[in-house]
C-alpha atoms as a PDB file:
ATOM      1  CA  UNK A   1       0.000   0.000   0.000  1.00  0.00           C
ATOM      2  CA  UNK A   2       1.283   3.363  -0.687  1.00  0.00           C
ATOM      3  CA  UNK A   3       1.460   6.101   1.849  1.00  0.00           C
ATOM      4  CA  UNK A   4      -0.967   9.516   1.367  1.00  0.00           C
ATOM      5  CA  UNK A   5       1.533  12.474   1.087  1.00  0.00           C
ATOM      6  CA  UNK A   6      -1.079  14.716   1.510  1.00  0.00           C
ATOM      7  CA  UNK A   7      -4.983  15.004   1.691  1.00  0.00           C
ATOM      8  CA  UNK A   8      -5.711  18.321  -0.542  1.00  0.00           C
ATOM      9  CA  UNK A   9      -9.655  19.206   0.664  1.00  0.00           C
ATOM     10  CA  UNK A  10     -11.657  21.732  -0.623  1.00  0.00           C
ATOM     11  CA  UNK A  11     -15.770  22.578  -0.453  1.00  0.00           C
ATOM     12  CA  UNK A  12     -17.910  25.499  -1.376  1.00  0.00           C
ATOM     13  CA  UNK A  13     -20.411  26.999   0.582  1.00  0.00           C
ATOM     14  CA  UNK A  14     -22.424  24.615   1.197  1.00  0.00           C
ATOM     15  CA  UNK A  15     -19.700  22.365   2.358  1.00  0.00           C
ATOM     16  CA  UNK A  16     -17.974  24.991   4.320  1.00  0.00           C
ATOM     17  CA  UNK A  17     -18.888  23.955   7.615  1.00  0.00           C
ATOM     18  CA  UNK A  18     -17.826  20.161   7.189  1.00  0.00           C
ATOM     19  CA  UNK A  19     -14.776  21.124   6.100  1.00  0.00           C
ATOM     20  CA  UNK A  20     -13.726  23.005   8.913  1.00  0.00           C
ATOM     21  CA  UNK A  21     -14.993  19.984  11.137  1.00  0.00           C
ATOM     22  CA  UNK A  22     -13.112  17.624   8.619  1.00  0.00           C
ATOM     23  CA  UNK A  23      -9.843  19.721   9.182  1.00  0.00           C
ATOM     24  CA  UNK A  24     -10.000  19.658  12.721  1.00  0.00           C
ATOM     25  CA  UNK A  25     -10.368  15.711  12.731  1.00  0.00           C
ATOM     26  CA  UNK A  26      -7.596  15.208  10.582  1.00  0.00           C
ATOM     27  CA  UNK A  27      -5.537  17.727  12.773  1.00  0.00           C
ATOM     28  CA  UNK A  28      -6.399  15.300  15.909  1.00  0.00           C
ATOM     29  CA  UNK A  29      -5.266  12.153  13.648  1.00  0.00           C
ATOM     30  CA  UNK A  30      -2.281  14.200  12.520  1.00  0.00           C
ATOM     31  CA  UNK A  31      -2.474  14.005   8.650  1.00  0.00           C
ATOM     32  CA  UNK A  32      -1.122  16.138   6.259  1.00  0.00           C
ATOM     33  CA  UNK A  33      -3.777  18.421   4.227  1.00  0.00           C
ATOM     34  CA  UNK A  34      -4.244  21.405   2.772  1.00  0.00           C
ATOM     35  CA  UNK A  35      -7.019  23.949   2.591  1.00  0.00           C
ATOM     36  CA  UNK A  36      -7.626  25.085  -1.271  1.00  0.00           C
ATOM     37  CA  UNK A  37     -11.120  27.206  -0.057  1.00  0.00           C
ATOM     38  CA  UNK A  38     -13.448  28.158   0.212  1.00  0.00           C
ATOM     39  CA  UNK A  39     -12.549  29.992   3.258  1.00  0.00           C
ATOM     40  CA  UNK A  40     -15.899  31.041   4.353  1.00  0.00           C
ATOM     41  CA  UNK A  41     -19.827  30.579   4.150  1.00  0.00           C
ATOM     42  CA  UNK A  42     -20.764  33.161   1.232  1.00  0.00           C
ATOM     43  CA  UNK A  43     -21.798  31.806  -1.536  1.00  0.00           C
ATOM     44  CA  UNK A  44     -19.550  30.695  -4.407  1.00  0.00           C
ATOM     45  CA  UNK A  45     -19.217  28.227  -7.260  1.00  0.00           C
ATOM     46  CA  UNK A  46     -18.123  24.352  -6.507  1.00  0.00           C
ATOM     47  CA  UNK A  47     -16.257  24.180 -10.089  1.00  0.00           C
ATOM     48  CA  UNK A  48     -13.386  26.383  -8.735  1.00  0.00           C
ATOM     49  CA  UNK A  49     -12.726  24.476  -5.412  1.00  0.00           C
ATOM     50  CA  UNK A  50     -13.748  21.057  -7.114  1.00  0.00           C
ATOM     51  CA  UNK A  51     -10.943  22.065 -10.250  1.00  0.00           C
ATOM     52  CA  UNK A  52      -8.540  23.176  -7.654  1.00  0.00           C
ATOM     53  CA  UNK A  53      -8.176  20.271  -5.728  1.00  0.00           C
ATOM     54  CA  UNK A  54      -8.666  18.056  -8.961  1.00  0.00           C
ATOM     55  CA  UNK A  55      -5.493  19.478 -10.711  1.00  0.00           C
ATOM     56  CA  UNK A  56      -3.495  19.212  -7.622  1.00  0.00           C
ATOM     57  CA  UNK A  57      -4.240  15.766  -7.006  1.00  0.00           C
ATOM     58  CA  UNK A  58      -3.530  14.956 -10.323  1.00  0.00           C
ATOM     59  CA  UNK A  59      -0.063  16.550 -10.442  1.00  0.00           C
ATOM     60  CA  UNK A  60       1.110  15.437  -7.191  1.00  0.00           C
ATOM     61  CA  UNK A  61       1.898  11.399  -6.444  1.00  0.00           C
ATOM     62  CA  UNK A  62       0.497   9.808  -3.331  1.00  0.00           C
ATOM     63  CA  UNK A  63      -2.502  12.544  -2.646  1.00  0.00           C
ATOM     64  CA  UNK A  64      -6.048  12.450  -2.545  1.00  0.00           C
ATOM     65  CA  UNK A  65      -8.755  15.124  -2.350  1.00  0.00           C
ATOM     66  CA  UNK A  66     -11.841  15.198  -0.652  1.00  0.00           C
ATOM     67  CA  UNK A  67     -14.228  17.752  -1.808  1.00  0.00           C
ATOM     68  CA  UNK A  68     -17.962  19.014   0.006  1.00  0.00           C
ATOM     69  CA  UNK A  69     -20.328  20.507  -1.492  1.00  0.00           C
ATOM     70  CA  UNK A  70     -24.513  20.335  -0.383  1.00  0.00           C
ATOM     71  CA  UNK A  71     -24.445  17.065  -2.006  1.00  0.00           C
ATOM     72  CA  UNK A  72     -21.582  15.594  -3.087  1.00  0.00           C
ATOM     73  CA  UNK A  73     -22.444  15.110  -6.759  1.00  0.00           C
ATOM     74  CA  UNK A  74     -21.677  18.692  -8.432  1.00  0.00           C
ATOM     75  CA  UNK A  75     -18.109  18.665  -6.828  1.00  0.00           C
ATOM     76  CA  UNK A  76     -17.737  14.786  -8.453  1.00  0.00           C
ATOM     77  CA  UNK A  77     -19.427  16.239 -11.389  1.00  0.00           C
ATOM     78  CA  UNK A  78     -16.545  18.717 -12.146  1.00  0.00           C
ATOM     79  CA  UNK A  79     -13.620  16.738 -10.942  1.00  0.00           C
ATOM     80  CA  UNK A  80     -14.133  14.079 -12.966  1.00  0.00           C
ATOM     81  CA  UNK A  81     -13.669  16.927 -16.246  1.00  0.00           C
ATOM     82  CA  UNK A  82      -9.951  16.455 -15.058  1.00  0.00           C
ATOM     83  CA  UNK A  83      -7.479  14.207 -16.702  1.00  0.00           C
ATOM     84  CA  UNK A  84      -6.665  11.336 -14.155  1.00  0.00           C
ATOM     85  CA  UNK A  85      -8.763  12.134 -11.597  1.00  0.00           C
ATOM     86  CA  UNK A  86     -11.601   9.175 -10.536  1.00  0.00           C
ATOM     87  CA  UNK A  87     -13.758  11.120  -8.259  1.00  0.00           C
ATOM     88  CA  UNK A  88     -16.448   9.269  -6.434  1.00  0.00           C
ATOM     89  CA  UNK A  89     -19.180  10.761  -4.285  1.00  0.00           C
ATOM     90  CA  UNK A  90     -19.775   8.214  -1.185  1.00  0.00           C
ATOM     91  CA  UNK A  91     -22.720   8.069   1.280  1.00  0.00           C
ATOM     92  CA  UNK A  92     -21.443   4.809   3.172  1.00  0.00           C
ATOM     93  CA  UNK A  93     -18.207   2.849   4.451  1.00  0.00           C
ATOM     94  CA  UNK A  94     -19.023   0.484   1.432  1.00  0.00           C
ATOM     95  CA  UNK A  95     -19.379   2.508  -1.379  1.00  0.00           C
ATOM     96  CA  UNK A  96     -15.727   4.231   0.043  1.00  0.00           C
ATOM     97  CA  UNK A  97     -14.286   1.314   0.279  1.00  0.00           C
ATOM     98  CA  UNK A  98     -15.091  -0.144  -2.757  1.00  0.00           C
ATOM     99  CA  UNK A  99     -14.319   3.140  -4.326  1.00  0.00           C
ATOM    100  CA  UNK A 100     -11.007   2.475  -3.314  1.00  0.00           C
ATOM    101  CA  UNK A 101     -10.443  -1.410  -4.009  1.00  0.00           C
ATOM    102  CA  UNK A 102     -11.896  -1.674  -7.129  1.00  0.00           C
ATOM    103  CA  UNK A 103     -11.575   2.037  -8.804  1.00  0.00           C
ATOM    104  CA  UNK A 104      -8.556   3.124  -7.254  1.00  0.00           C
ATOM    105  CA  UNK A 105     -10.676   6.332  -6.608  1.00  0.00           C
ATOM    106  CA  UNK A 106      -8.359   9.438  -5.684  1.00  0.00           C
ATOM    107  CA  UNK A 107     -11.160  11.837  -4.851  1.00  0.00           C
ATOM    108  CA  UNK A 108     -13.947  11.397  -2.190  1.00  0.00           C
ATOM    109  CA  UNK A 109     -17.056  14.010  -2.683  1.00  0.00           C
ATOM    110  CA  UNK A 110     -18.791  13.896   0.670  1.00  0.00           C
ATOM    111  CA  UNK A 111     -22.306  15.856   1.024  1.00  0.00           C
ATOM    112  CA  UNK A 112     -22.157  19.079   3.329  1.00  0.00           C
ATOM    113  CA  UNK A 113     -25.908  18.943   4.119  1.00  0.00           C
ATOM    114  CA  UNK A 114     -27.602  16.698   6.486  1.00  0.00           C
ATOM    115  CA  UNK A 115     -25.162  14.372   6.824  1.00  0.00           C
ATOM    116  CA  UNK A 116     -23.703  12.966  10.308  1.00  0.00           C
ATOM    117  CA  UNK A 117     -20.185  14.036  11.168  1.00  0.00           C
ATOM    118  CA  UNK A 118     -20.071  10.490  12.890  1.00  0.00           C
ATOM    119  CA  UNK A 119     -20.968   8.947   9.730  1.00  0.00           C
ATOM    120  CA  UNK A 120     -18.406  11.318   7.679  1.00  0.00           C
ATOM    121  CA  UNK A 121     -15.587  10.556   9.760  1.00  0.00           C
ATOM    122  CA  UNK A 122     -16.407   7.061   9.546  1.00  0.00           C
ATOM    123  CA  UNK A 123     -16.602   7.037   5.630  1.00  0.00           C
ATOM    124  CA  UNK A 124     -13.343   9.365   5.215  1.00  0.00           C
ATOM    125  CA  UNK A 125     -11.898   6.960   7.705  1.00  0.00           C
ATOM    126  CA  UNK A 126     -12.040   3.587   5.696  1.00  0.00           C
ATOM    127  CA  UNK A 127     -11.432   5.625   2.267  1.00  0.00           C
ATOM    128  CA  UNK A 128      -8.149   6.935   3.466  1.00  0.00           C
ATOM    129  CA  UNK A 129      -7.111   3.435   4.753  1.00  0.00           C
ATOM    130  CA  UNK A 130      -8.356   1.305   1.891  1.00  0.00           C
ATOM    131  CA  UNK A 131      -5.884   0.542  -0.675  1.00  0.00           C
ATOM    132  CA  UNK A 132      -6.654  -0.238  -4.242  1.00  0.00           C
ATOM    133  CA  UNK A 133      -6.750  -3.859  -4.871  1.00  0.00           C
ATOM    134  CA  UNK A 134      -4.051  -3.936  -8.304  1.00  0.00           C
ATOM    135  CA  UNK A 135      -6.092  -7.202  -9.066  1.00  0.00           C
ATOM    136  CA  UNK A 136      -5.812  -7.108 -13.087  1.00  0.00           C
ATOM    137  CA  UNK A 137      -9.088  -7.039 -14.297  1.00  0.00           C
ATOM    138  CA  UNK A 138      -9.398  -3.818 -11.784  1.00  0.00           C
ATOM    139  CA  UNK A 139      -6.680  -2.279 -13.476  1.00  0.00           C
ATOM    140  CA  UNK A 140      -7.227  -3.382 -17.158  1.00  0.00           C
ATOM    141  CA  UNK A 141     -10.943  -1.720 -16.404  1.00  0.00           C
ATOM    142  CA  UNK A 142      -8.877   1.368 -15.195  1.00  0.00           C
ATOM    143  CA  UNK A 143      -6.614   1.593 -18.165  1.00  0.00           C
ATOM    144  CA  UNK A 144      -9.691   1.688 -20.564  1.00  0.00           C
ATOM    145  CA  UNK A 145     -10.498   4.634 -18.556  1.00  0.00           C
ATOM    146  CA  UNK A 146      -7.370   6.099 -18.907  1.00  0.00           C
ATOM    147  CA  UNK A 147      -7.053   5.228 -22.850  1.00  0.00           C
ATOM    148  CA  UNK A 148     -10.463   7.099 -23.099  1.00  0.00           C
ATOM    149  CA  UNK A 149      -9.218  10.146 -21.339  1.00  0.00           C
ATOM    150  CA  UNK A 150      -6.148  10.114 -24.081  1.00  0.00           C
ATOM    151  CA  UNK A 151      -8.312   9.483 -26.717  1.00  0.00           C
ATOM    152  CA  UNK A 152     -10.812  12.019 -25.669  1.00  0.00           C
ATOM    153  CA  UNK A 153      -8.310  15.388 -25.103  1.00  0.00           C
END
């Protein structure tokens, strides 16, 4: 398993307060992250934190992003526009982990609105820990992913 250099988190207004929770957990745990915004509760647009943190993670070996918005979706929505990034938006310890075995996800989109910190911390938890699986059909389905990508740009 490789070792997380750094957790690169970002959330717009709707996912302001979670993140500021998020970042105080992961201070407690002592993990390395950085704080690409939003850096308060007025109102902005997800694509600019979700991009941010997107780009960054796909730069930079060994990091993952976790991004918040009210749902979780529009922040997956954008990330996804970036080359190499396999954002997934997760609502349970199963869907992270599996996001993690099988899809070698690098970006968790968590939902900002009515949504248990318990159950957050939880679910960031086992998607941090979980490594991806190499098993081959995992990564030839990966690959076709990527080849699309290439093919696409």
């Amino acid at each position: 398993m490789t070792k997380i250099k750094k957790v690169y988190i970002g959330a717009d207004h709707a996912g302001f307060e979670l993140k500021e929770k998020l970042m105080e957990y992961f201070k407690e745990k002592r993990m390395l992250y950085e704080d690409l915004g939003t850096h308060s509760p007025d109102s902005v647009d997800y694509p600019d934190y979700a991009m941010a943190v997107a780009r960054r993670v796909a730069k930079k070996k060994n990091t993952k992003g976790i991004l918040i918005c009210g749902t979780g979706t529009g922040m997956v929505i954008a990330a996804n526009k970036v080359k190499g990034i396999r954002a997934v938006a997760a609502y349970d310890k199963y869907s992270a982990k599996m996001s993690r075995n099988d899809n070698d996800a690098n970006v968790l989109g968590l939902r900002g609105r009515f949504f248990p910190f318990e159950k957050v911390k939880e679910i960031v938890s086992v998607w941090l820990a979980t490594p991806f699986s190499g098993e081959a059909r995992h990564k030839r389905r990966i690959n076709k992913i990527k080849q699309f990508e290439n093919n696409e740009r």
